[in-house]
Protein backbone atom coordinates (compact mmCIF):
# COMPACT_ATOMS: atom_id res chain seq x y z
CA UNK A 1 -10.76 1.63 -10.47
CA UNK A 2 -11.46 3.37 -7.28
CA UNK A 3 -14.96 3.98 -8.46
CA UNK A 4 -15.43 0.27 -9.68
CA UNK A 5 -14.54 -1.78 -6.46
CA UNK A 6 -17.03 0.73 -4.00
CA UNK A 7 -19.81 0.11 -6.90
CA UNK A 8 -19.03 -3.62 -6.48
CA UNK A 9 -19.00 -3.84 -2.81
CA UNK A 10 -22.02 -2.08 -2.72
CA UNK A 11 -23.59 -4.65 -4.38
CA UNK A 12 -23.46 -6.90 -1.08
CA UNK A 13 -24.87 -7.40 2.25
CA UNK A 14 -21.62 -7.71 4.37
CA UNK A 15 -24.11 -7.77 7.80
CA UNK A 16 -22.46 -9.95 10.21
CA UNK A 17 -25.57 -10.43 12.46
CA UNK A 18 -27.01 -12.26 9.22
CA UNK A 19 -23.73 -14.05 8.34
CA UNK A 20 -22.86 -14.99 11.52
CA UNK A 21 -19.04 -14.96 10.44
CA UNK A 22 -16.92 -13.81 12.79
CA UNK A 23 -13.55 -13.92 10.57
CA UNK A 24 -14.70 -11.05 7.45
CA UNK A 25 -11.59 -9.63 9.25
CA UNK A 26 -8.95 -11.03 10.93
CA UNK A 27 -5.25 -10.51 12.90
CA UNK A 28 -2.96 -10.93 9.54
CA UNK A 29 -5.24 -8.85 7.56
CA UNK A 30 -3.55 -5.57 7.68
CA UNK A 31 -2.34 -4.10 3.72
CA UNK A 32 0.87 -5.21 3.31
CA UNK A 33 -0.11 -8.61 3.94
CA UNK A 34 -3.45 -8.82 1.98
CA UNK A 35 -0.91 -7.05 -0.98
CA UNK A 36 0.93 -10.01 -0.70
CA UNK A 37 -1.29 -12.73 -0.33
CA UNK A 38 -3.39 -11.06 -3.10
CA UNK A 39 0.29 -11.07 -5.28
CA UNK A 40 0.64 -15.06 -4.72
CA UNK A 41 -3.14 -15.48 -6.15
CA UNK A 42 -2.00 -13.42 -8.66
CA UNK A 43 1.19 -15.70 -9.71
CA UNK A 44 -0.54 -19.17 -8.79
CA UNK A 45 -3.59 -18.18 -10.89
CA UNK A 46 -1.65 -16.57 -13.74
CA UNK A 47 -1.56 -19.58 -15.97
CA UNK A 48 -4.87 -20.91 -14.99
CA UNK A 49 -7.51 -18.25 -13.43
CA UNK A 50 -10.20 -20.96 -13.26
CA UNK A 51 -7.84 -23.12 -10.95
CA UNK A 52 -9.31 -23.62 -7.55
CA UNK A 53 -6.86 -23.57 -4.54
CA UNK A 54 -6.64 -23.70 -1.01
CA UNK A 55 -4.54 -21.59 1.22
CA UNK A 56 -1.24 -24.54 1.21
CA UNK A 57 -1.29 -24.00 -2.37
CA UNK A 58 -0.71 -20.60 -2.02
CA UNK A 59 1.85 -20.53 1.53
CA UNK A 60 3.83 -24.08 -0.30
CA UNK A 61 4.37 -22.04 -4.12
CA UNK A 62 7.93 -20.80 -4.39
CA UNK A 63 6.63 -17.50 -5.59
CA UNK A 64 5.31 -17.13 -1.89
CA UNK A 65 8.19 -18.66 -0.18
CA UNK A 66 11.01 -16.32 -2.05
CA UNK A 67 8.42 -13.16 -1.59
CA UNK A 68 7.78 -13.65 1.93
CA UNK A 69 11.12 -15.00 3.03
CA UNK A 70 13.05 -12.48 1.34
CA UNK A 71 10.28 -9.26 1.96
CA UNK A 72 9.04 -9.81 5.07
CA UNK A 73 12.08 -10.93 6.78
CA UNK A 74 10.97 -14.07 7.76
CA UNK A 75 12.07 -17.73 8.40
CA UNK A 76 11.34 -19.90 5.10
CA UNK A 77 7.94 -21.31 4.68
CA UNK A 78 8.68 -24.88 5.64
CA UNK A 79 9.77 -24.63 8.75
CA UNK A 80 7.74 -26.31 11.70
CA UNK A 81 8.34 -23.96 14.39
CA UNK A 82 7.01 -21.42 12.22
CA UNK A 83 3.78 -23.08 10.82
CA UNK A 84 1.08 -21.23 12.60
CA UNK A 85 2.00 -17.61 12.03
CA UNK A 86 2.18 -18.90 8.35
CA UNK A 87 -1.06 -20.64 8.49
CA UNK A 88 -2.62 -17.09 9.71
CA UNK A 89 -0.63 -15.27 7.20
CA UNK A 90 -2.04 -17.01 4.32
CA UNK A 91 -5.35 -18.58 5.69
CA UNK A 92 -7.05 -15.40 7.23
CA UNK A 93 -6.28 -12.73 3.94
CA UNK A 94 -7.77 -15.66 1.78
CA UNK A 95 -11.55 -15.57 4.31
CA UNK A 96 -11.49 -11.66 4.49
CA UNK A 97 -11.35 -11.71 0.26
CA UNK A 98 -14.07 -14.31 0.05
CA UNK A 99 -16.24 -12.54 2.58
CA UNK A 100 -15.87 -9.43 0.19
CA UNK A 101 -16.92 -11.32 -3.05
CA UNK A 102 -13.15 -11.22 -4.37
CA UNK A 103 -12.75 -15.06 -3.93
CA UNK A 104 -14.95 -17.98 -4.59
CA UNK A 105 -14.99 -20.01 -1.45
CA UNK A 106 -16.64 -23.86 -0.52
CA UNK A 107 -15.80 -25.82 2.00
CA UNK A 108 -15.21 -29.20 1.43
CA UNK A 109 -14.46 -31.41 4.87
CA UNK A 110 -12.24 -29.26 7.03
CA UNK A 111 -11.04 -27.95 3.71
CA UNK A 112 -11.35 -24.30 2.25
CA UNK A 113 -11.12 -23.90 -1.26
CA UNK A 114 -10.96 -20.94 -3.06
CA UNK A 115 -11.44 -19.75 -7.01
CA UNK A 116 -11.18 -16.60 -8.09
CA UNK A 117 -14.49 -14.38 -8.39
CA UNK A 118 -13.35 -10.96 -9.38
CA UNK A 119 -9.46 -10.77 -11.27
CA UNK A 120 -9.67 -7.23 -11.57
CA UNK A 121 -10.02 -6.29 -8.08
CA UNK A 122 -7.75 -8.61 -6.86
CA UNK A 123 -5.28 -7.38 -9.21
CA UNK A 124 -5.63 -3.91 -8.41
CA UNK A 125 -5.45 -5.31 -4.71
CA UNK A 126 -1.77 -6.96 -5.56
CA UNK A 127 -0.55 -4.19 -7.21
CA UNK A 128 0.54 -1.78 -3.79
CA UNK A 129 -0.09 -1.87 -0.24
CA UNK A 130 -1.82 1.38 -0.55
CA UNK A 131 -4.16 -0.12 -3.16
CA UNK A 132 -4.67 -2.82 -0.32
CA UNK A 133 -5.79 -0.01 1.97
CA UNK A 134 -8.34 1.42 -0.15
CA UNK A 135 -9.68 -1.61 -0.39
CA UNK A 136 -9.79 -2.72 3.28
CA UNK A 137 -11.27 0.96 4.08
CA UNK A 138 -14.04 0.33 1.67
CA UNK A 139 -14.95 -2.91 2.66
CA UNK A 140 -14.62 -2.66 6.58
CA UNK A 141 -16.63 0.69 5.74
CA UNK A 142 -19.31 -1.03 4.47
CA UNK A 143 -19.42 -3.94 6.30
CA UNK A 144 -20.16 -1.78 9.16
CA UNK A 145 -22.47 0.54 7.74
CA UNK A 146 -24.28 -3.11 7.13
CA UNK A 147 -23.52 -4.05 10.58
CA UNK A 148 -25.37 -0.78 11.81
CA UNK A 149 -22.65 0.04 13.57
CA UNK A 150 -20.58 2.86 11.87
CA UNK A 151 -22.51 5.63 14.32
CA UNK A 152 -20.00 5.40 17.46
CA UNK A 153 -16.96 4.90 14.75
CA UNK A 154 -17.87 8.00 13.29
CA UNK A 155 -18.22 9.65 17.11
CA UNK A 156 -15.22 7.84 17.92
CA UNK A 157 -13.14 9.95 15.04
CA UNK A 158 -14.78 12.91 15.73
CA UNK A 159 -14.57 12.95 19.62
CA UNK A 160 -11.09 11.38 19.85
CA UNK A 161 -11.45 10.71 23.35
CA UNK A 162 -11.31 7.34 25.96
CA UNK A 163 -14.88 7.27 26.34
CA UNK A 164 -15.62 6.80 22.81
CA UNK A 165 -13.30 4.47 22.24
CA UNK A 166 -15.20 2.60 25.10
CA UNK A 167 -18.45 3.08 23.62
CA UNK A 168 -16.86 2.10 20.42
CA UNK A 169 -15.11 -1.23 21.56
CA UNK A 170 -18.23 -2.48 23.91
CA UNK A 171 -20.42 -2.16 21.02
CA UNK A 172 -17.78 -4.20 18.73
CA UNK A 173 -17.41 -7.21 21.48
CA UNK A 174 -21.47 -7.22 21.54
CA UNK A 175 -21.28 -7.94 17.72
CA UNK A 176 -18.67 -10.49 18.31
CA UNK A 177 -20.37 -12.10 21.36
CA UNK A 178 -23.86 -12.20 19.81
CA UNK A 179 -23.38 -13.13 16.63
CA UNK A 180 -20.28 -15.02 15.81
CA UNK A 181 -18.59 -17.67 17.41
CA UNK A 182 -15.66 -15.55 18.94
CA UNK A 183 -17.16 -15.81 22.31
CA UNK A 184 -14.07 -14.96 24.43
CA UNK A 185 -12.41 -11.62 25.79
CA UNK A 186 -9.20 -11.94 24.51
CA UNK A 187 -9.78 -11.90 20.87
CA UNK A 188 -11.92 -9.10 19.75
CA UNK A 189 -9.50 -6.65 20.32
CA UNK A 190 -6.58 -8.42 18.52
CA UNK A 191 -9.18 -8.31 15.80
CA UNK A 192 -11.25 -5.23 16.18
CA UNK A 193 -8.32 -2.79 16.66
CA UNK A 194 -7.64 -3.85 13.04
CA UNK A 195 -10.87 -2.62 12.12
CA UNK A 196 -10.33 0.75 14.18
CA UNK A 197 -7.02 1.66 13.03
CA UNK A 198 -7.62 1.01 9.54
CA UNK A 199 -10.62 3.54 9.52
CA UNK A 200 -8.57 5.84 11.63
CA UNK A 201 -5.88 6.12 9.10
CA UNK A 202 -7.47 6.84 6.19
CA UNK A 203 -9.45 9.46 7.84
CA UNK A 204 -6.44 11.06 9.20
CA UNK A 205 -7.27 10.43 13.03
CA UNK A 206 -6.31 9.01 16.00
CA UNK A 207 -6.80 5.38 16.57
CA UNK A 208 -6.25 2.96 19.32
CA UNK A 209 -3.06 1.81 20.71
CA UNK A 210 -2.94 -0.77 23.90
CA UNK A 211 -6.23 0.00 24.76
CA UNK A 212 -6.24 4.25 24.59
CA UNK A 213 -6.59 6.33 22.53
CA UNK A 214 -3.31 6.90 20.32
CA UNK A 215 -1.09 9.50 21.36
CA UNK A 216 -1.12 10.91 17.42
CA UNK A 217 -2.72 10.66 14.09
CA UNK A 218 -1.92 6.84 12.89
CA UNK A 219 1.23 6.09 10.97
CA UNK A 220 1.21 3.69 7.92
CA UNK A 221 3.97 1.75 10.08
CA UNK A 222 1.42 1.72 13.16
CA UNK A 223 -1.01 -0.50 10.59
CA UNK A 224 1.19 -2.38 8.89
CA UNK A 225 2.48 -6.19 9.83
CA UNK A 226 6.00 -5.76 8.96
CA UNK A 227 6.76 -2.93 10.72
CA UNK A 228 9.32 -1.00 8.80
CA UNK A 229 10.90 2.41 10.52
CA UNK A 230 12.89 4.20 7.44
CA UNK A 231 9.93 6.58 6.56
CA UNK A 232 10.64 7.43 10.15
CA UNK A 233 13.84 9.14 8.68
CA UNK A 234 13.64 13.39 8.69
CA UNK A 235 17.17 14.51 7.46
CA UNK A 236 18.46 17.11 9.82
CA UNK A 237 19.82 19.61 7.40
CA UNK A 238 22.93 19.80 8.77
CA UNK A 239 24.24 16.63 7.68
CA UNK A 240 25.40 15.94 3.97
CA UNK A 241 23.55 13.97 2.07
CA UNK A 242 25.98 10.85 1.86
CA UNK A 243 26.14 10.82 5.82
CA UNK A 244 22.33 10.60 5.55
CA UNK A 245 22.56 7.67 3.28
CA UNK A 246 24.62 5.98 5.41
CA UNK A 247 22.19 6.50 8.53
CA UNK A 248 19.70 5.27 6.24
CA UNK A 249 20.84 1.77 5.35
CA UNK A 250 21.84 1.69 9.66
CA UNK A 251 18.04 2.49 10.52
CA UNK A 252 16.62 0.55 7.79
CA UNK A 253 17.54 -3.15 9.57
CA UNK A 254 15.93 -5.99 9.18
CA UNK A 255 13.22 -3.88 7.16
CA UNK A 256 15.80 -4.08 4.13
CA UNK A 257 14.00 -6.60 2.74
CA UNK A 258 11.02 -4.96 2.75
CA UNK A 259 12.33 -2.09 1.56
CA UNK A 260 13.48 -3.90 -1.91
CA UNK A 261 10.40 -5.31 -2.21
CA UNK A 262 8.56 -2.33 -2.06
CA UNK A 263 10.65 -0.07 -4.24
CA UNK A 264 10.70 -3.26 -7.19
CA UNK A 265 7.05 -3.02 -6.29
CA UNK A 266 6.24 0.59 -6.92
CA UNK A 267 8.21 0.37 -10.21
CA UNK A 268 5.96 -2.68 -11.53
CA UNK A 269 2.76 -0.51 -10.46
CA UNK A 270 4.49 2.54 -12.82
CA UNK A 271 5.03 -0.15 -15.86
CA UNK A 272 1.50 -1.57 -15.78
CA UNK A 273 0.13 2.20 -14.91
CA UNK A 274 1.53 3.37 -17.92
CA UNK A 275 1.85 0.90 -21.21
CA UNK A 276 3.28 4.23 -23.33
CA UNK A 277 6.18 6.23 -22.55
CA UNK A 278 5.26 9.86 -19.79
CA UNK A 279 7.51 11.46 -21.55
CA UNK A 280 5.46 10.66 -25.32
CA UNK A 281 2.40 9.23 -24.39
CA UNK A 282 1.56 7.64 -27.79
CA UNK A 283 1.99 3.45 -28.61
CA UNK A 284 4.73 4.65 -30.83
CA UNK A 285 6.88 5.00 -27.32
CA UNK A 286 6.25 2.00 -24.72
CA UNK A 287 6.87 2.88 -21.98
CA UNK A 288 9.49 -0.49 -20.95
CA UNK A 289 11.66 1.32 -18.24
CA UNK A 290 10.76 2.44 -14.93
CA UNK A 291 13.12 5.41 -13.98
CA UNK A 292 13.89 6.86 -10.36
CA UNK A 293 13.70 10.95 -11.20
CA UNK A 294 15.52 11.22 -8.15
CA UNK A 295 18.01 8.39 -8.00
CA UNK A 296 17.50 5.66 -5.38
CA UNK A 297 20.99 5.14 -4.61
CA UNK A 298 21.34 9.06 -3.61
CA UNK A 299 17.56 9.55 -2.14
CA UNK A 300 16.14 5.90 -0.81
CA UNK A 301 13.74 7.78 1.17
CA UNK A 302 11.42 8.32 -1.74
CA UNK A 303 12.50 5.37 -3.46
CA UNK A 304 9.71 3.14 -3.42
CA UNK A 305 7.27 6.59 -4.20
CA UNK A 306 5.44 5.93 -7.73
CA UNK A 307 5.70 9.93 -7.55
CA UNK A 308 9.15 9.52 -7.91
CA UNK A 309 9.00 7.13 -10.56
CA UNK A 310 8.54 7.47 -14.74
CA UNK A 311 7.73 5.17 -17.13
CA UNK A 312 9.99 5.92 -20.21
CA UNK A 313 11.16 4.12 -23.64
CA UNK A 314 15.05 2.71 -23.11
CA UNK A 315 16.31 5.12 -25.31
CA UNK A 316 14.81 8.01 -22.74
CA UNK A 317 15.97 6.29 -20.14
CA UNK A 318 19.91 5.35 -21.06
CA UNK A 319 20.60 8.49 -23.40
CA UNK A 320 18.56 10.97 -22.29
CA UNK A 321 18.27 10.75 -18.18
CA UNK A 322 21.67 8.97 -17.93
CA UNK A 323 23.84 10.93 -20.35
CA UNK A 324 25.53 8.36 -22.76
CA UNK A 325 24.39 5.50 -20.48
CA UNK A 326 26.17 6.61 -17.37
CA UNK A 327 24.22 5.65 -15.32
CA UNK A 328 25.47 7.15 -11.98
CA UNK A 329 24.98 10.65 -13.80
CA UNK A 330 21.53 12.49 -14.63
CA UNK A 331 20.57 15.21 -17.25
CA UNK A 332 19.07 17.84 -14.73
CA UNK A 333 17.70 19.29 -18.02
CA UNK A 334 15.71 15.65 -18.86
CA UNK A 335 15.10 15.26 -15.36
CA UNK A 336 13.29 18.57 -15.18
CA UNK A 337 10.93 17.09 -18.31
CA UNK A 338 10.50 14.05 -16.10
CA UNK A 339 9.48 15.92 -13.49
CA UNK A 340 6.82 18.33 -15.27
CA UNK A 341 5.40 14.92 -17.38
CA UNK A 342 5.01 13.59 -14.34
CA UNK A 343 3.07 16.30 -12.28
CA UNK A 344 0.87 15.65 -16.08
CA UNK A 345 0.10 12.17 -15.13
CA UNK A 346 -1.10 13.18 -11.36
CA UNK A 347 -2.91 15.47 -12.39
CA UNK A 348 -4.75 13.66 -15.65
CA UNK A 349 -5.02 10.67 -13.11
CA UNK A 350 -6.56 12.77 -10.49
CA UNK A 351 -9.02 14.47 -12.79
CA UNK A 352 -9.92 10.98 -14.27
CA UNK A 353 -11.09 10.11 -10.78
CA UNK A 354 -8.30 8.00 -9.66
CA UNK A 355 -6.72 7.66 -6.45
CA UNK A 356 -3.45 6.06 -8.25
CA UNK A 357 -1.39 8.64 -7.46
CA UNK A 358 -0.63 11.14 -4.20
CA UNK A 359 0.06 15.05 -4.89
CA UNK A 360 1.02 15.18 -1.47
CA UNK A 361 3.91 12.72 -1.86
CA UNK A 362 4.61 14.29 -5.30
CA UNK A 363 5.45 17.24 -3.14
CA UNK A 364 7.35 15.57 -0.47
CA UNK A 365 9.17 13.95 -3.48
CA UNK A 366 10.16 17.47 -4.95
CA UNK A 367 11.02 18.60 -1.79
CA UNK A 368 13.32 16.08 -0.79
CA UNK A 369 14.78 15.65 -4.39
CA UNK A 370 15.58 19.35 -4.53
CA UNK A 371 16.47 19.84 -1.02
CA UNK A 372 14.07 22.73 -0.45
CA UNK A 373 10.34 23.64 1.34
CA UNK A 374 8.75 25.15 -0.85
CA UNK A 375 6.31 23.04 -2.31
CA UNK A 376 3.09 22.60 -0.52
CA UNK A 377 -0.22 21.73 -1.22
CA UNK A 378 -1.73 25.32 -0.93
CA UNK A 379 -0.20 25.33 -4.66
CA UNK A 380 -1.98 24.41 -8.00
CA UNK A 381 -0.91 22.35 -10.35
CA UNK A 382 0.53 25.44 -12.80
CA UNK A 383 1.71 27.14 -9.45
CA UNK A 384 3.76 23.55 -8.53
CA UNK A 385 5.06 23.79 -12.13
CA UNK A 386 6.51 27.25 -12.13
CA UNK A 387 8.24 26.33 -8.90
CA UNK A 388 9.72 22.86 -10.69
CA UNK A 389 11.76 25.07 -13.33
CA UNK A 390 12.76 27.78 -10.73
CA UNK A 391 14.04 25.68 -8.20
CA UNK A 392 15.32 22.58 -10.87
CA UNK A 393 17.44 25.64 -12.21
CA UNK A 394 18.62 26.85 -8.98
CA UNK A 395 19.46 23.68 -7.70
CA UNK A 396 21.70 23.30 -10.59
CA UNK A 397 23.27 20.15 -11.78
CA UNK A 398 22.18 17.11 -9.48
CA UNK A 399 24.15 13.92 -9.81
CA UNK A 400 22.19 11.24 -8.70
């Protein structure tokens, strides 16, 4: 799918200094919220995909309310004193899609509305927040290549230095200042940072924080909107692993919310990844349940990792992971086939020429799961396997 949405942004012209649109990108648009906003198109459309909309269609649906509400740890929809940063939640996702040629978009009166112009995109968009950011990297990417201005990013992340970054942002408030209508100081950066950091992190570089240059490679947390701290978490391996749980639900906060959301979340992605079992990967075994290898209730650090997640029949996943349906129990035996069917599907996924899945979280997965560091992406796929049975079996019996 990867492959598909770069082949169909590269059908456009994205230029600003021909558009003279200043909002392709905006505050809001960071990939947790253009996940979610994408989701809500998703469920408004679902029974309709012709139906046009504008963005109080979307903010006013209950599916939005109870997602964002309940996710993002926010006040509900309808209050007043809370209109604005909703307005911007929903309103400024919504432009940057119709810039890229996912939405439809015509302006009637002071009125946006919006169809939908590519499903499949937008529903690979929806599906995870790291889906989101593949997108967003492609099509900022892009629209700067088209902008003729992806020369100082590209010193910028090479240099890593203030003056860059200066060369960088002057060049970015000239595009904003001579071709939009953003004529103002303040508002670039809030905007163009976006742009920056969202590069940054997918190339595995610094970006810019308060005006320097950041102090370390970017965080996921450092891009996102809802700022959430438990990946944060490195258990000191002194401390058991209940008293780490416990830490873990203190640190988590007001990010619990989020952290629900995005574990439900990475299960639906496994379901609709995989419509046969991992286990049997034949239509005679659909694959119905999503199973946590390594349970959430023991490891929530790597709950809401599609590495750590299969897709199995019931029958795998009540009689054979949980034996005779207990469900606070595991079969370290079945979970050692869960874990080598699903190194299979990272690696058949990553030879397909997908970017649905991370070997590098796979490892930091196995790691974690079996409380060892030994795993690291120096191995191969058969050497990663070898070390699954060896260290499954001296691990022992894990309850999880």
């Amino acid at each position: 799918m990867e492959k598909q949405i770069t082949e169909y942004l590269n059908q456009f012209d994205f230029d600003v200094r021909k558009t003279q649109d200043g909002r392709f990108m905006d505050q809001k648009c960071t990939p947790d919220v253009v996940c979610a906003v994408c989701e809500c198109v998703v469920e408004f459309t679902k029974n309709n995909p012709n139906i046009r909309f504008t963005k109080n269609d979307i903010w006013h649906s209950e599916y939005a309310n109870n997602l964002i509400t309940e996710s993002f740890s926010k006040p509900s929809l309808s209050e007043e004193n809370a209109a604005n940063e909703y307005d911007k939640f929903f309103s400024q996702p919504l432009k940057t899609l119709a810039y890229a040629n996912i939405l439809d978009e015509e302006k009637v009166g002071i009125t946006n509305y919006y169809t939908v112009k590519n499903a499949e995109v937008l529903q690979y968009i929806s599906l995870r927040e790291r889906n989101a950011l593949f997108f967003l990297n492609c099509f900022l990417t892009k629209t700067m290549e088209d902008c003729d201005i992806i020369q100082p990013f590209n010193i910028f992340f090479q240099q890593q230095d203030r003056a860059s970054l200066n060369v960088l942002r002057n060049r970015l408030v000239q595009l904003y200042h001579n071709h939009t209508d953003i004529k103002g100081d303040l508002e670039p950066p809030r905007i163009y940072n976006k742009i920056i950091n969202i590069l940054a992190f997918k190339r595995k570089v610094k970006g810019a924080v308060r005006g320097n240059v950041s102090a370390n490679t970017l965080t996921i947390d450092e891009i996102r909107y809802n700022r959430v701290n438990w990946r944060d978490m490195n258990k000191d391996k002194a401390i058991s692993r209940q008293a780490y749980k416990e830490l873990f639900q203190q640190n988590i906060g007001e990010g619990e919310g989020y952290y629900k959301y995005a574990v439900q979340k990475a299960k639906k992605f496994i379901r609709q990844l995989h419509p046969y079992s991992e286990i049997h990967r034949f239509p005679e075994y659909p694959g119905l349940q999503a199973h946590h290898i390594f349970m959430e209730s023991e490891f929530p650090e790597i709950a809401d990792y599609p590495e750590n997640i299969i897709c199995i029949t019931p029958n795998q996943h009540f009689y054979r992971s949980h034996p005779n349906n207990r469900t606070a129990l595991i079969d370290p035996d079945y979970q050692l086939i869960c874990l080598l069917c699903k190194l299979d599907s990272i690696e058949i996924n990553n030879r397909a020429g997908n970017e649905n899945y991370s070997l590098s979280d796979f490892i930091n997965v196995l790691n974690v799961g079996l409380d060892t560091d030994v795993f690291t992406l120096q191995m191969d796929y058969e050497e990663i396997k070898h070390q699954i049975v060896k260290n499954v079996h001296n691990y022992g019996k894990i309850l999880l």
